[in-house]
N, C-alpha and C. Protein backbone atom coordinates (compact mmCIF):
# COMPACT_ATOMS: atom_id res chain seq x y z
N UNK A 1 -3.21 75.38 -20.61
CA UNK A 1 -3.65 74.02 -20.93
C UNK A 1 -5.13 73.87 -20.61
N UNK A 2 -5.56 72.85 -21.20
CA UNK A 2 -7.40 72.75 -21.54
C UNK A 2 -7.09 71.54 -20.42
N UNK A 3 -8.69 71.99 -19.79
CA UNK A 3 -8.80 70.48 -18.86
C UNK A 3 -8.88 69.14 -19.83
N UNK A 4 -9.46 69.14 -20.54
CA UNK A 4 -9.43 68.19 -21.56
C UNK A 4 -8.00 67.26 -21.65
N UNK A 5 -6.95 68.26 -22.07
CA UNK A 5 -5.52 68.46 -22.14
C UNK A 5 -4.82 67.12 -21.05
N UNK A 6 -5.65 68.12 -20.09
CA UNK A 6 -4.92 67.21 -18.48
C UNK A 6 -6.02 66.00 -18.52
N UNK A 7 -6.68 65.67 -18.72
CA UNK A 7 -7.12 64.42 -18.63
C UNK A 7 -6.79 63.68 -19.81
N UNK A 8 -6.32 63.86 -20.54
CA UNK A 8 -5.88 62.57 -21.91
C UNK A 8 -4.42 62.37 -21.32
N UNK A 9 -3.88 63.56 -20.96
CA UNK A 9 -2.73 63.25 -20.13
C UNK A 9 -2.64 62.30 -19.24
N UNK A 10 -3.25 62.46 -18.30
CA UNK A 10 -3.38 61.79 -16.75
C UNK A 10 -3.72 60.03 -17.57
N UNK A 11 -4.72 60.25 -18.22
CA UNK A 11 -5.19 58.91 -18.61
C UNK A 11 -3.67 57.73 -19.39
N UNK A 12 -3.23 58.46 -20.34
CA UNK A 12 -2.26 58.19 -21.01
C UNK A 12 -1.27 57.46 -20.38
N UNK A 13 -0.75 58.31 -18.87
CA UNK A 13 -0.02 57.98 -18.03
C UNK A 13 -0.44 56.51 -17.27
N UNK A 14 -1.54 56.79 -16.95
CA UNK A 14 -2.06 55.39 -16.40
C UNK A 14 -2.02 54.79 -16.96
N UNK A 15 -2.62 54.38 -18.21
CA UNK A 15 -2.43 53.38 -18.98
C UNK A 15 -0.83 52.56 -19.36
N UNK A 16 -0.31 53.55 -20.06
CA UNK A 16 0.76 52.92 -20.72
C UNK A 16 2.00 53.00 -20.03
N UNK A 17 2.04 53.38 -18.31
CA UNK A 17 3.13 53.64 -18.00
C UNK A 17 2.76 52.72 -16.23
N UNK A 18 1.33 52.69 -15.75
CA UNK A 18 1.29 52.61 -14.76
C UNK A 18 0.90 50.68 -14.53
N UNK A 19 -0.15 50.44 -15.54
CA UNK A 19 -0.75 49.79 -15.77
C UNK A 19 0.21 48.92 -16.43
N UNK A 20 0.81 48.84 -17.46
CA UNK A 20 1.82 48.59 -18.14
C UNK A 20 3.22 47.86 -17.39
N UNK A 21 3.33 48.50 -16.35
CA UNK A 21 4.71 48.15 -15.66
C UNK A 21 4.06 46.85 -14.71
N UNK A 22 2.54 47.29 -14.39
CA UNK A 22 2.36 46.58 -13.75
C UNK A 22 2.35 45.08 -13.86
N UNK A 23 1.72 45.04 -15.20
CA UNK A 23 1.41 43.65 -16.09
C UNK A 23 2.96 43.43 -16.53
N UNK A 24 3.59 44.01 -16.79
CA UNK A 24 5.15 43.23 -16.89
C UNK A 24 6.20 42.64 -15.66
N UNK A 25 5.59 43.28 -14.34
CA UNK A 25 6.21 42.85 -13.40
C UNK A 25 4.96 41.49 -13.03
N UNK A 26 4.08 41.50 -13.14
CA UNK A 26 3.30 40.33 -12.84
C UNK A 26 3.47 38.98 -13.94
N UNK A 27 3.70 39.32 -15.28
CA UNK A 27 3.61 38.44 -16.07
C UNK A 27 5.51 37.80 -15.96
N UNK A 28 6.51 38.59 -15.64
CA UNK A 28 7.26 38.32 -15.26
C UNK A 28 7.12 37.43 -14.27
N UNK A 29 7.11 37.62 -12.64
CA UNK A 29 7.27 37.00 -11.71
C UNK A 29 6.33 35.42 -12.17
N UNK A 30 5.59 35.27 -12.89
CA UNK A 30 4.84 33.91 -12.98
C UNK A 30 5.50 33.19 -13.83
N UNK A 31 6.21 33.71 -14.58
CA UNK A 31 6.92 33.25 -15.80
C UNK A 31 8.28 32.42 -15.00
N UNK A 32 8.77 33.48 -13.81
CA UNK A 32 9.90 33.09 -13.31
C UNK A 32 9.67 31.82 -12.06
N UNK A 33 8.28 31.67 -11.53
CA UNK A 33 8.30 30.88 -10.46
C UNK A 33 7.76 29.66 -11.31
N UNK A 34 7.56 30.28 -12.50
CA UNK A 34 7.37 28.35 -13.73
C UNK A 34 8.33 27.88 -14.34
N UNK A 35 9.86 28.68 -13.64
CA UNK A 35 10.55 27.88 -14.37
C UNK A 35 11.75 28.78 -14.97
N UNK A 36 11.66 29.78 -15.92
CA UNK A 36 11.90 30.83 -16.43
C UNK A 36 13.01 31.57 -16.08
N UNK A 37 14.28 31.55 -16.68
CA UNK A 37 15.19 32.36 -16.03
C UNK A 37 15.00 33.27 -16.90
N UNK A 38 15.09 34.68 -16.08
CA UNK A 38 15.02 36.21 -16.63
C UNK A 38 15.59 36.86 -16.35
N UNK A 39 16.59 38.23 -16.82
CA UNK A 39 17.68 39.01 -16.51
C UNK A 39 17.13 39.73 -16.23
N UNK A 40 17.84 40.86 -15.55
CA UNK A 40 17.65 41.86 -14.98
C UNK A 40 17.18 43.09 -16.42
N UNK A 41 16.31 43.95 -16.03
CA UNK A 41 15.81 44.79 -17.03
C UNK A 41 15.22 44.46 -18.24
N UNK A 42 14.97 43.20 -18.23
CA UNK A 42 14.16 42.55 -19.66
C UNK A 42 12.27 43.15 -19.28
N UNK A 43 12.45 43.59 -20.38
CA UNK A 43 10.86 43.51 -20.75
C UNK A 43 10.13 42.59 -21.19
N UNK A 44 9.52 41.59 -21.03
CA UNK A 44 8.68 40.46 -21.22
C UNK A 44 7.20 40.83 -21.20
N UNK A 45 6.50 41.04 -22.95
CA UNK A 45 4.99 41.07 -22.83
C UNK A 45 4.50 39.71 -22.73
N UNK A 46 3.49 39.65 -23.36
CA UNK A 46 2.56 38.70 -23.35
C UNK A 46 2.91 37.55 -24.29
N UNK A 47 3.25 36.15 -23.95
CA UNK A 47 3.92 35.38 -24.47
C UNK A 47 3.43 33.98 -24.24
N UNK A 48 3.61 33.07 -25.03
CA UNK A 48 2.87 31.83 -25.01
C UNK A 48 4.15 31.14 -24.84
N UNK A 49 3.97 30.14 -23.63
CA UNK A 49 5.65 29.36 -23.33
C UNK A 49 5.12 28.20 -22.31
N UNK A 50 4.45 26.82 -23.21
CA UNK A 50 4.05 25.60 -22.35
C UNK A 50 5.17 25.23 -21.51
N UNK A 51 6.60 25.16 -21.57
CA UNK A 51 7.35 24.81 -20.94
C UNK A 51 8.61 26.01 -20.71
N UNK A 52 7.96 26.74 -19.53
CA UNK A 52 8.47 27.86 -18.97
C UNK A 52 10.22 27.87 -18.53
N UNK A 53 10.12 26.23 -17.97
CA UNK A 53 12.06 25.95 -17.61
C UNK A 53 13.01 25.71 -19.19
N UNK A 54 12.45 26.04 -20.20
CA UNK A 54 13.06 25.69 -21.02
C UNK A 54 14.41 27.23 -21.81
N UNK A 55 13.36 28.13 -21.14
CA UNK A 55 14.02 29.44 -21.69
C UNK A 55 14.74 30.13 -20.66
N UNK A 56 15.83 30.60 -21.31
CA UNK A 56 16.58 31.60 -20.57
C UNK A 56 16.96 33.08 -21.49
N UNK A 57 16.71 34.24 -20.42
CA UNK A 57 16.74 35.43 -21.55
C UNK A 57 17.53 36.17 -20.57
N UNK A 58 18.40 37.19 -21.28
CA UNK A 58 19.42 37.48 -20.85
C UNK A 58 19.14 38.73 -20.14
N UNK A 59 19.93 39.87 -19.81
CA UNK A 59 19.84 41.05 -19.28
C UNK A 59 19.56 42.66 -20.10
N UNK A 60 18.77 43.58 -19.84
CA UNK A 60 18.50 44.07 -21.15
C UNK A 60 17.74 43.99 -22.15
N UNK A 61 16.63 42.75 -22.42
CA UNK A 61 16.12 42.39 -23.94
C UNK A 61 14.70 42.99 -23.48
N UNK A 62 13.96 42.85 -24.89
CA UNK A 62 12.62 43.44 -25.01
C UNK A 62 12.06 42.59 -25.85
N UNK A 63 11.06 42.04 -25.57
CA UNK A 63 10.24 40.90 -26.45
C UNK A 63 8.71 41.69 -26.26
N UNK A 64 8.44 41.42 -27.30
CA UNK A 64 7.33 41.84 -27.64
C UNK A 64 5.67 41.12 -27.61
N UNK A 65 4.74 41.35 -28.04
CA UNK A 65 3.46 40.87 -27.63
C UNK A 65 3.85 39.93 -28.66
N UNK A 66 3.24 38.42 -28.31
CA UNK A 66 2.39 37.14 -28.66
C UNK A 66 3.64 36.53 -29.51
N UNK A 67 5.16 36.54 -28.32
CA UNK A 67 5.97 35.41 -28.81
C UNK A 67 5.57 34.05 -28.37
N UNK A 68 5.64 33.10 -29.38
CA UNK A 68 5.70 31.48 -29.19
C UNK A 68 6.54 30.85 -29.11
N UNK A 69 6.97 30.57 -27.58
CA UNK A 69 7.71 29.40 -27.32
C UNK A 69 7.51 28.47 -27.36
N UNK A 70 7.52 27.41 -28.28
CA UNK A 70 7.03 26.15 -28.30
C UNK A 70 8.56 24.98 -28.36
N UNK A 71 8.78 24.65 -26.75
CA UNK A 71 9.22 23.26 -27.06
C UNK A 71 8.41 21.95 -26.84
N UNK A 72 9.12 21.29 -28.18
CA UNK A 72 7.91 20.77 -29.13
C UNK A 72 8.93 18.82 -28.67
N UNK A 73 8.36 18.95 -27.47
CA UNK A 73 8.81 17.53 -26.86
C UNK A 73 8.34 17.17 -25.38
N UNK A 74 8.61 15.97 -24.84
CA UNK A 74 8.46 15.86 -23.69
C UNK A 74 8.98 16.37 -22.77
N UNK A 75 8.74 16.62 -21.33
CA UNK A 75 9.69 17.00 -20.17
C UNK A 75 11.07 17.31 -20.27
N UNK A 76 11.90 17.79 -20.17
CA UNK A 76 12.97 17.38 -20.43
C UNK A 76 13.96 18.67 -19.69
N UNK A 77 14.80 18.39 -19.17
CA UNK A 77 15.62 19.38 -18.20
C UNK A 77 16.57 20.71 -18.98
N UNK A 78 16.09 22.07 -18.34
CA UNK A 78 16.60 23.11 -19.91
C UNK A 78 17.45 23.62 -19.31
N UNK A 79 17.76 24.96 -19.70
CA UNK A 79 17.05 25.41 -20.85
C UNK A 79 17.14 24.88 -22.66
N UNK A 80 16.43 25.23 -23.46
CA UNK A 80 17.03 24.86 -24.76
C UNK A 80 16.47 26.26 -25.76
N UNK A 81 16.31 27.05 -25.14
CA UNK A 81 16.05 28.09 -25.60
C UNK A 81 16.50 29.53 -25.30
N UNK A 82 17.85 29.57 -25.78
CA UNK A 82 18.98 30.86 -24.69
C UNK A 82 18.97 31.88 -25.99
N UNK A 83 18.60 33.21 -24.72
CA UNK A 83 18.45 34.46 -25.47
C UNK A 83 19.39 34.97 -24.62
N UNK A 84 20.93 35.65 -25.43
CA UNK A 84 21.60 36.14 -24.43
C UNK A 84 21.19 37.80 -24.39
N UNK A 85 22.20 38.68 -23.69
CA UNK A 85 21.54 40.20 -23.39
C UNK A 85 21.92 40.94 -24.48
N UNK A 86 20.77 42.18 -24.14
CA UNK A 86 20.78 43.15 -25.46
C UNK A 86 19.59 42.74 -26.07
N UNK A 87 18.53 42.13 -26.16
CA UNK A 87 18.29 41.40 -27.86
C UNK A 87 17.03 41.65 -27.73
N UNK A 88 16.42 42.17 -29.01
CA UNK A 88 15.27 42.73 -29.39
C UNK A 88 14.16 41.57 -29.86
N UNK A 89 13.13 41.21 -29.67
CA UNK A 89 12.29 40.39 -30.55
C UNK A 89 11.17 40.87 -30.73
N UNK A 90 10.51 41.14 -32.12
CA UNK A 90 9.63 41.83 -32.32
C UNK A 90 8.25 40.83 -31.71
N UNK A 91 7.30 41.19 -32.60
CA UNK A 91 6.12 40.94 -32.36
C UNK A 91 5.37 39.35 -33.17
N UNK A 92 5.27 38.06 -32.88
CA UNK A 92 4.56 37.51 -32.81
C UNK A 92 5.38 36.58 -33.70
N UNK A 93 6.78 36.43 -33.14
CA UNK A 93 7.68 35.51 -33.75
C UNK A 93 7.50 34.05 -32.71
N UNK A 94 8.06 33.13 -33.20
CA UNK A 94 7.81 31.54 -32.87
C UNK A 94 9.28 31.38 -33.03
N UNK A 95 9.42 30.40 -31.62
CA UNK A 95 10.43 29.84 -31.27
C UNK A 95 9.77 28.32 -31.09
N UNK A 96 10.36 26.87 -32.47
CA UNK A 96 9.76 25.50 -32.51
C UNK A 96 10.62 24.78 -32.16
N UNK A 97 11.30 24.48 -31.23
CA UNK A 97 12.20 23.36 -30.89
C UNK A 97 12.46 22.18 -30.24
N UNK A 98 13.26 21.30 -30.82
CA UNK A 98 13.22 20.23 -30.18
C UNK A 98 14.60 20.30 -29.33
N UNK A 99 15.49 20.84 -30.09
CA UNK A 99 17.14 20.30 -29.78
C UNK A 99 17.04 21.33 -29.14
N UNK A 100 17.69 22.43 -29.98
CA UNK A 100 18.08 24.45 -29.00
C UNK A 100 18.50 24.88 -29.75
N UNK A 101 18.02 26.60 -29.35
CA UNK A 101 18.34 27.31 -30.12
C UNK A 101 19.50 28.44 -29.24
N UNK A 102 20.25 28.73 -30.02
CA UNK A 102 21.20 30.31 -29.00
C UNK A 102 21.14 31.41 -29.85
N UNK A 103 20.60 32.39 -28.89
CA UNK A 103 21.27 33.65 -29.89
C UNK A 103 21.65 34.53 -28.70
N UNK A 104 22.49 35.26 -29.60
CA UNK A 104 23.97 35.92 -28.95
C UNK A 104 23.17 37.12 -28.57
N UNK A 105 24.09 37.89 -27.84
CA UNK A 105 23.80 39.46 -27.45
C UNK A 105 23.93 40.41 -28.78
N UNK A 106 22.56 41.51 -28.38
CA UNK A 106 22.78 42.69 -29.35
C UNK A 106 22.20 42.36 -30.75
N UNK A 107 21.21 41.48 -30.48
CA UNK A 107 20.60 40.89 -32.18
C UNK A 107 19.35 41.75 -32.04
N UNK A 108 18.84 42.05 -33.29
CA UNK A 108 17.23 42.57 -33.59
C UNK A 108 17.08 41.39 -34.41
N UNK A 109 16.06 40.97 -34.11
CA UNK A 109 14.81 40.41 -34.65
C UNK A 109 14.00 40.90 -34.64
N UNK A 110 13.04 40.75 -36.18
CA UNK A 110 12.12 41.45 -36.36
C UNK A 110 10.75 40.80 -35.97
N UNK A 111 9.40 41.45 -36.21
CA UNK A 111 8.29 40.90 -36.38
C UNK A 111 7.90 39.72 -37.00
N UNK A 112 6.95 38.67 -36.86
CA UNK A 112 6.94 37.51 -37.79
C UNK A 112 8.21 36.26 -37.94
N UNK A 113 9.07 36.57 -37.29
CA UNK A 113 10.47 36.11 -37.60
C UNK A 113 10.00 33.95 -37.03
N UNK A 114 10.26 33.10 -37.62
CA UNK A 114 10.11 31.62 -36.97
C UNK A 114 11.57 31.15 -37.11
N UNK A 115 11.58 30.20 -35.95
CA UNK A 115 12.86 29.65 -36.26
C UNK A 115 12.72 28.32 -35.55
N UNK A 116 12.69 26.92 -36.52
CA UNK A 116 12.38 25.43 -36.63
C UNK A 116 13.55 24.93 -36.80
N UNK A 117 13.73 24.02 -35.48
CA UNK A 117 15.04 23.11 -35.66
C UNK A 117 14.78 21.77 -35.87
N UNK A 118 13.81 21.09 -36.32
CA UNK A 118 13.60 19.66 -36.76
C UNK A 118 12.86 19.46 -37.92
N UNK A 119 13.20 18.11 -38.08
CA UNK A 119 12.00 18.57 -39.81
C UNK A 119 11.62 16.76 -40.24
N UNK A 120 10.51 16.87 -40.71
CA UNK A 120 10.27 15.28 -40.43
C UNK A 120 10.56 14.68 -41.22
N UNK A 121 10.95 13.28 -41.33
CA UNK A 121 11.76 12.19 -42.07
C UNK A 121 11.12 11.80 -42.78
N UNK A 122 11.64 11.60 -44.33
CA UNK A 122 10.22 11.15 -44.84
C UNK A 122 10.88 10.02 -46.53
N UNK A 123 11.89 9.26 -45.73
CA UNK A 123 12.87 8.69 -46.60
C UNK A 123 12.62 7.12 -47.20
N UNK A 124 11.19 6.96 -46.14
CA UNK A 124 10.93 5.76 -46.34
C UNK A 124 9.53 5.49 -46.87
N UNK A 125 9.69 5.16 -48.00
CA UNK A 125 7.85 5.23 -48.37
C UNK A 125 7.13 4.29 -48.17
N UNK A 126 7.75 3.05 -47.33
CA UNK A 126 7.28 2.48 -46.92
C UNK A 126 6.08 3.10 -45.57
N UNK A 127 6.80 3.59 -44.90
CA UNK A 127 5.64 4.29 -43.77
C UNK A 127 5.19 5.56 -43.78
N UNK A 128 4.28 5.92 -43.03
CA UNK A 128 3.28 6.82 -43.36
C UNK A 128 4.93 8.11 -42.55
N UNK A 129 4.92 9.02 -43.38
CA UNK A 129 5.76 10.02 -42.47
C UNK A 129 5.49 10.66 -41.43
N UNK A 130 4.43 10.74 -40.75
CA UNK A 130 4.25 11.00 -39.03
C UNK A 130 4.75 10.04 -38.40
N UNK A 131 5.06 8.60 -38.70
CA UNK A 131 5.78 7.50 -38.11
C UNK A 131 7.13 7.72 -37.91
N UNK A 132 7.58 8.37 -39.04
CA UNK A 132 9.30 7.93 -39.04
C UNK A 132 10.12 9.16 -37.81
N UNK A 133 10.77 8.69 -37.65
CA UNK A 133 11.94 9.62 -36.78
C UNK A 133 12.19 11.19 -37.34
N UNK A 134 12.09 12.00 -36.54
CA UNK A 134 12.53 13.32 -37.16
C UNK A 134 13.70 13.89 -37.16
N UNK A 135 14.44 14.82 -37.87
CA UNK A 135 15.89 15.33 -37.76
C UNK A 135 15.84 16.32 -36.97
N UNK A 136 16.41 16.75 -36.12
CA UNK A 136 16.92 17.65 -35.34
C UNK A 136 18.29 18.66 -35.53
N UNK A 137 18.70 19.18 -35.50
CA UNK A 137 19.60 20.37 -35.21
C UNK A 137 19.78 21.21 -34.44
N UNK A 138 20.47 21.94 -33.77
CA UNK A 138 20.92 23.15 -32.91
C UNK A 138 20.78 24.67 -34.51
N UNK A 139 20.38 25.58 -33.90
CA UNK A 139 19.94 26.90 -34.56
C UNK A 139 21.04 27.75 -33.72
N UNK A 140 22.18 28.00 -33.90
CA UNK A 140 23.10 29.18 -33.45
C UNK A 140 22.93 30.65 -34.34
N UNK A 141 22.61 31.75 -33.29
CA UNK A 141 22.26 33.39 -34.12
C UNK A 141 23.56 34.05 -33.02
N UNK A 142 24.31 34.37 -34.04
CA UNK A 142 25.77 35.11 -33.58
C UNK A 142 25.33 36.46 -33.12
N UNK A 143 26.21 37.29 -32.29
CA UNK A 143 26.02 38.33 -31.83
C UNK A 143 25.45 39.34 -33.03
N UNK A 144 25.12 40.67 -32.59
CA UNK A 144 24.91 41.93 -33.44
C UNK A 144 24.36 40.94 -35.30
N UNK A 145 23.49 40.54 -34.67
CA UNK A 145 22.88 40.24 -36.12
C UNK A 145 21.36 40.76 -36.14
N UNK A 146 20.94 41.13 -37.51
CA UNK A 146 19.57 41.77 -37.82
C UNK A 146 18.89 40.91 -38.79
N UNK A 147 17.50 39.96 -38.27
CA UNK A 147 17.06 39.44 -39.23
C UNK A 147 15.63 39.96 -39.18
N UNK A 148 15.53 40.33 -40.59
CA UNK A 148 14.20 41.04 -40.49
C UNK A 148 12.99 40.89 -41.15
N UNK A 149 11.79 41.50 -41.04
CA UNK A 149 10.10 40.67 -40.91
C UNK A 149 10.26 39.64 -41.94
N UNK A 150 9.47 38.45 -40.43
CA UNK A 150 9.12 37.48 -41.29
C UNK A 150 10.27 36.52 -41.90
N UNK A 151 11.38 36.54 -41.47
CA UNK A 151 12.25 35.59 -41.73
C UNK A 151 11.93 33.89 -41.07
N UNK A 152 12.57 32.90 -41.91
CA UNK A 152 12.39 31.77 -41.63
C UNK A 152 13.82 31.19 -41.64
N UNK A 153 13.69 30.30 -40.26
CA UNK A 153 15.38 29.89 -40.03
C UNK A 153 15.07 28.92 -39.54
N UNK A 154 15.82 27.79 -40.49
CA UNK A 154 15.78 26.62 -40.37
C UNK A 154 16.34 25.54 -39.17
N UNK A 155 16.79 24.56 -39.52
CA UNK A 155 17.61 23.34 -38.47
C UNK A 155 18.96 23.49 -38.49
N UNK A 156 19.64 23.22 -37.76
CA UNK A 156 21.25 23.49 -38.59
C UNK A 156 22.21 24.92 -39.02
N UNK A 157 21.02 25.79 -39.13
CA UNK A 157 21.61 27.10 -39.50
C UNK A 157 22.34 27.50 -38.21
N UNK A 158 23.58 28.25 -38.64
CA UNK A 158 24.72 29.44 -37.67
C UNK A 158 24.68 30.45 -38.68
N UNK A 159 23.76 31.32 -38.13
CA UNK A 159 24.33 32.45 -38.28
C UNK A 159 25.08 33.52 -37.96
N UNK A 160 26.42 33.67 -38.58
CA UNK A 160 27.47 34.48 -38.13
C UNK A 160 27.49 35.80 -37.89
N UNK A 161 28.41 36.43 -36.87
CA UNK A 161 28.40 37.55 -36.11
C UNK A 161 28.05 38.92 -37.21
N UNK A 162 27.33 39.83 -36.23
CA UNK A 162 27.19 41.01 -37.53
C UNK A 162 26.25 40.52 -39.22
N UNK A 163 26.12 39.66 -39.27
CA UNK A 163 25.02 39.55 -40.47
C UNK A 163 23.76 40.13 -40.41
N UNK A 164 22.94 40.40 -41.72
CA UNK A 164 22.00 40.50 -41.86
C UNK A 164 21.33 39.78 -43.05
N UNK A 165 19.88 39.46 -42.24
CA UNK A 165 19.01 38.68 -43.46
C UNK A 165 17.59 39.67 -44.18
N UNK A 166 17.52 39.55 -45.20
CA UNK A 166 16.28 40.55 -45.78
C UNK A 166 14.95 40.27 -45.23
N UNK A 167 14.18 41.19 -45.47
CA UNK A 167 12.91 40.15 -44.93
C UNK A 167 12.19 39.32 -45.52
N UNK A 168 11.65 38.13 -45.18
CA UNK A 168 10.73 37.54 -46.10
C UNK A 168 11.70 36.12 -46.67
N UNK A 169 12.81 36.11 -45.93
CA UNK A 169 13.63 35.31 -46.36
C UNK A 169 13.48 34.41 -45.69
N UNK A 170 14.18 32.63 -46.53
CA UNK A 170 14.16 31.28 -45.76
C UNK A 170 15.21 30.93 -45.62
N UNK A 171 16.25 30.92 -44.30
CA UNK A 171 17.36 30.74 -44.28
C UNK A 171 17.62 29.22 -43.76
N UNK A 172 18.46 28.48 -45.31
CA UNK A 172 18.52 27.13 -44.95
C UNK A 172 20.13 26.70 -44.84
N UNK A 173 20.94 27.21 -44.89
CA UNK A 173 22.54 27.33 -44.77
C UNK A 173 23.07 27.88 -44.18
N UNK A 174 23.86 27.76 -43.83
CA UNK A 174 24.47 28.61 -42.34
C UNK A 174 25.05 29.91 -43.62
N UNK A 175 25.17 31.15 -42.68
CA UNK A 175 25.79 32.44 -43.17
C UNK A 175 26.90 33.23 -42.28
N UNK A 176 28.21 33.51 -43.12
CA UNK A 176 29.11 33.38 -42.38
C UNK A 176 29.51 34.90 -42.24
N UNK A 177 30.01 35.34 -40.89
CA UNK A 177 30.34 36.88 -40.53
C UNK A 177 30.19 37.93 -40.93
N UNK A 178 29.30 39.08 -40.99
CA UNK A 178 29.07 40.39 -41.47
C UNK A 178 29.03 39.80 -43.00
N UNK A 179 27.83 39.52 -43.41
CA UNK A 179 27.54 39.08 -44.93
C UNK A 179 25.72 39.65 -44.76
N UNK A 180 25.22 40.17 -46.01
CA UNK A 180 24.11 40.33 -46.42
C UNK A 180 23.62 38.99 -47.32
N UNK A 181 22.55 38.57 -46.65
CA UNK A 181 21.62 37.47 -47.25
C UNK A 181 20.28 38.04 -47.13
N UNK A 182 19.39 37.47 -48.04
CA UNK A 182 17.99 37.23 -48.78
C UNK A 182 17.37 36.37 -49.80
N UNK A 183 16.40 36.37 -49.38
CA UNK A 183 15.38 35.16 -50.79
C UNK A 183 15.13 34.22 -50.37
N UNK A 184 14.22 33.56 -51.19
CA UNK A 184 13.75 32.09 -50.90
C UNK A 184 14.36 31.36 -51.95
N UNK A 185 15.50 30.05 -51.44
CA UNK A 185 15.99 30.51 -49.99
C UNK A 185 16.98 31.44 -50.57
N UNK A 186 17.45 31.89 -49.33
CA UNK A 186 18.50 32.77 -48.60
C UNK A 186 20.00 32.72 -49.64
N UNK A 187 20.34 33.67 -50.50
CA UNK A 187 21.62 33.59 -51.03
C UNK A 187 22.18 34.99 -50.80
N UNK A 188 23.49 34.85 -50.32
CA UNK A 188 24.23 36.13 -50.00
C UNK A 188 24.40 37.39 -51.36
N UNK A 189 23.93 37.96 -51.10
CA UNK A 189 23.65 39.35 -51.34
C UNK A 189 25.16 40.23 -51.82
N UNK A 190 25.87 40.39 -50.32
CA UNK A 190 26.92 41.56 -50.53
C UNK A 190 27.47 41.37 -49.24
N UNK A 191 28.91 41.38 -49.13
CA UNK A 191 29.21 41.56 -47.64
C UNK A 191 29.15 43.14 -47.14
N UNK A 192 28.92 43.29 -45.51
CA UNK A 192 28.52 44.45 -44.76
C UNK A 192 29.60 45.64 -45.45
């Protein structure tokens, strides 16, 4: 071996293994004394979450750089944002809620993925629609489901156990047990 060799080595190690653990056990523990319930063996990168008591993530998961937690309300006693164990979230997906969202153990989510549970009222043309009341819903994601880049999941949606959604898709209807969905919006495909 070339000294060269051993120093891209050595470096490598530091970086992505030493350095790395370090910033996940630190960005962890701050996450958890704001609030934050976290399971045992979760990997938690770098994540945007104004209201830290709102989330709970299960045992096992891996979230990735520059998720957005945004609950999108006042104070309010949580969690409303439950990630149970197992569950993958890629990279630079958004979580917008008012009501809550659940997803089950053993799901991949992909990159890009949003998921919005309110949507604003806009029934009265009498007033300007930032005035009127907004709708809300609960977002249920059933166990062993795969929704992938860039999916959009609406208010109201359950998605059922074992499904998968294509990528690039807007899922506005709930989808029921081991079924293939895609498109804008979202129409079932083929069952598994």
């Amino acid at each position: 071996m070339t000294f060269n060799y051993f120093i891209q080595q050595s470096l490598y190690i530091l970086r992505n293994r030493l350095i790395k653990r370090s910033y996940f056990f630190i960005t962890t523990l701050w996450l958890k004394l704001n609030g934050m319930k976290i399971g045992k063996g979760t990997r938690l990168s770098k994540c945007n979450a104004p209201w830290p008591h709102q989330i709970s993530i299960g045992n096992n998961c891996t979230l990735e750089n520059n998720i957005f937690f945004k609950y999108d309300g006042i104070w309010n006693a949580g969690p409303s944002i439950i990630i149970n164990d197992n569950v993958f979230i890629g990279n630079n997906c958004e979580f917008n809620i008012v009501n809550k969202i659940t997803i089950e153990s053993d799901c991949l989510i992909a990159s890009g993925c949003k998921f919005i549970d309110h949507n604003h009222n806009f029934s009265s043309v009498s007033k300007l629609i930032r005035e009127q009341v907004s709708t809300n819903k609960h977002i249920h994601i059933g166990s062993n489901v795969w929704l992938g880049y860039n999916v959009l999941v609406l208010m109201g949606v359950e998605i059922g156990e074992g499904s998968v959604v294509a990528a690039g898709s807007v899922v506005v209807k709930s989808i029921p047990p081991f079924e293939i969905w895609g498109g804008i919006p979202a129409k079932k495909i083929r069952n598994r």
